[in-house]
Protein backbone atom coordinates (compact mmCIF):
# COMPACT_ATOMS: atom_id res chain seq x y z
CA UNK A 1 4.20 -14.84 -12.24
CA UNK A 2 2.71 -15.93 -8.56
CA UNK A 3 4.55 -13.99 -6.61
CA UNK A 4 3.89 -10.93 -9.14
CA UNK A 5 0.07 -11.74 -7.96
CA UNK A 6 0.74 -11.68 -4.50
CA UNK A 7 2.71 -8.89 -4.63
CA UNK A 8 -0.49 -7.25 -6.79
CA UNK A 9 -2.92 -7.80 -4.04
CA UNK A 10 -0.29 -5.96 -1.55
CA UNK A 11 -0.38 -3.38 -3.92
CA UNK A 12 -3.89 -2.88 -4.21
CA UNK A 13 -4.26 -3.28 -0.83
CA UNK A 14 -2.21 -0.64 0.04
CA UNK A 15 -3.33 1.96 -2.43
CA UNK A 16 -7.05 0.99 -1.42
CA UNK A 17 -7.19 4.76 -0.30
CA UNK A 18 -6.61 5.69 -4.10
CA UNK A 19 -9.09 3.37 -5.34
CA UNK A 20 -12.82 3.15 -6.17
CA UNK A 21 -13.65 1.78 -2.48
CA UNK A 22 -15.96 -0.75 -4.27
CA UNK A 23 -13.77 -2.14 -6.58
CA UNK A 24 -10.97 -3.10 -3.66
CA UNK A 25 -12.90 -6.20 -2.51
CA UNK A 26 -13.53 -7.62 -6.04
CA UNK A 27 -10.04 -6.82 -7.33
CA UNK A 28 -8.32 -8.94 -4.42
CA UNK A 29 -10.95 -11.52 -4.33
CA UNK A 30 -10.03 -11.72 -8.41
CA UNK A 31 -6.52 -11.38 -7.82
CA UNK A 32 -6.66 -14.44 -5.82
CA UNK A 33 -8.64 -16.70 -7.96
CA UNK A 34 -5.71 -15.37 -10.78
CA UNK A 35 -3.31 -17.01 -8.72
CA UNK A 36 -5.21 -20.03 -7.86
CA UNK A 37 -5.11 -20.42 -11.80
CA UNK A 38 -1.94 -19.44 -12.11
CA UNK A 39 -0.42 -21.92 -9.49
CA UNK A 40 -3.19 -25.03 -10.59
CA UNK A 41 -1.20 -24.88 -14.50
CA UNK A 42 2.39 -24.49 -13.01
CA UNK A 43 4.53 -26.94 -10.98
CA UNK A 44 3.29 -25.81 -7.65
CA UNK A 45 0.96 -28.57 -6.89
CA UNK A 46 3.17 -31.46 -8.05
CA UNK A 47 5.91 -30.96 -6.06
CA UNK A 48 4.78 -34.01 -3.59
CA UNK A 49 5.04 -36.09 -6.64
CA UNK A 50 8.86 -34.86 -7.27
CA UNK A 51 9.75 -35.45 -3.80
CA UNK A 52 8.33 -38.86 -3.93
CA UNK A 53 10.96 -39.95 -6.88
CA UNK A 54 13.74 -38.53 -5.06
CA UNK A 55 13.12 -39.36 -1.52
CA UNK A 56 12.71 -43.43 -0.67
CA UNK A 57 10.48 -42.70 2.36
CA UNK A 58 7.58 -40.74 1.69
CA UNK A 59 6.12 -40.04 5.70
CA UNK A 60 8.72 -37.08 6.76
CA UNK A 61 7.55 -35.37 3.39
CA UNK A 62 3.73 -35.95 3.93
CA UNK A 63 4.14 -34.82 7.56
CA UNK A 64 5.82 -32.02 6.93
CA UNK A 65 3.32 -30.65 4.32
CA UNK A 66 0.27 -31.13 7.06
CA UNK A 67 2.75 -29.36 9.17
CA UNK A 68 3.02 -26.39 6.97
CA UNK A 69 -0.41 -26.32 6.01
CA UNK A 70 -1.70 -26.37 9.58
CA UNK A 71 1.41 -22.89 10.65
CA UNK A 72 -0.32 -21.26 7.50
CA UNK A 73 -3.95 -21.71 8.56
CA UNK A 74 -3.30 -20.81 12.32
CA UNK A 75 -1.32 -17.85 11.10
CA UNK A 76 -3.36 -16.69 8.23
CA UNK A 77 -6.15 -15.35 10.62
CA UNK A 78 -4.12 -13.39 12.94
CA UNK A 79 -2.11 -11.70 10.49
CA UNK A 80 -5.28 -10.54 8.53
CA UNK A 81 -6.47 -8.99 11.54
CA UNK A 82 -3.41 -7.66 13.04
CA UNK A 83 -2.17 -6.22 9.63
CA UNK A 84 -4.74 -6.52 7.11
CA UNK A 85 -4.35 -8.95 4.12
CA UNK A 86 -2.47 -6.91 2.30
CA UNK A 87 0.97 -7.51 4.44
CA UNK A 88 -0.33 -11.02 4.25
CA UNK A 89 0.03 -11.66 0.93
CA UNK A 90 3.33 -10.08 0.91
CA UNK A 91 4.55 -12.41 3.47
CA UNK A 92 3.46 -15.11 1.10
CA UNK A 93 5.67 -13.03 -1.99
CA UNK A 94 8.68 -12.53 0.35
CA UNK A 95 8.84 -16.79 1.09
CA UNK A 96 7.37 -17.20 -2.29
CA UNK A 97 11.00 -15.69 -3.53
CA UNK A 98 13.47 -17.07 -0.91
CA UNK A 99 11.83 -20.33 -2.24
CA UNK A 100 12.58 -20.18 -5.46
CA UNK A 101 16.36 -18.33 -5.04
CA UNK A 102 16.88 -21.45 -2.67
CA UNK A 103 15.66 -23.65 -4.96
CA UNK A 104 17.72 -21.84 -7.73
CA UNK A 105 20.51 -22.02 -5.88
CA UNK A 106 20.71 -26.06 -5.12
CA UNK A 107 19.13 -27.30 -8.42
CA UNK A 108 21.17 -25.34 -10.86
């Protein structure tokens, strides 16, 4: 379902052209709240909590969360402006999927 709303706001994004010029703005900007929702009532944000059960040490995992957060703020900015925020958000489908195949892949 998330990566069904990024790939959405690609979409819209790209077919901005075909759209009420208006509406683009306030579709994304809804789009995005969507998946805010969407993400908030799935297992996205306690996945710190899983990793704390099965790892003894908890720094490397909190470290490399800040470390993650901080490449997708620096990034986020120049990508918007080199490419627009549609190619953005389908950056953030494309990992969104090799995620979850990896995490397919190793937990089944």
């Amino acid at each position: 379902m998330l990566v069904l709303i990024l790939f959405s706001i690609f979409m819209v994004d790209q077919f901005k052209d075909h759209i009420n010029s208006h509406l683009v703005p306030y579709i994304i900007v809804i789009l995005i709240y969507i998946h805010i929702i969407v993400f908030n009532f799935s297992l996205g944000p306690i996945g710190t909590i899983y990793a704390a059960e099965l790892v003894p040490n908890m720094i490397p995992i909190i470290v490399i969360l800040r470390f993650n957060t901080f490449l997708v703020a620096l990034s986020t900015n120049y990508i918007i402006h080199q490419y627009g925020i549609g190619k953005l958000f389908l950056i953030f489908g494309v990992l969104s999927l090799i995620a979850q195949y990896f995490l397919y892949t190793r937990m089944i």
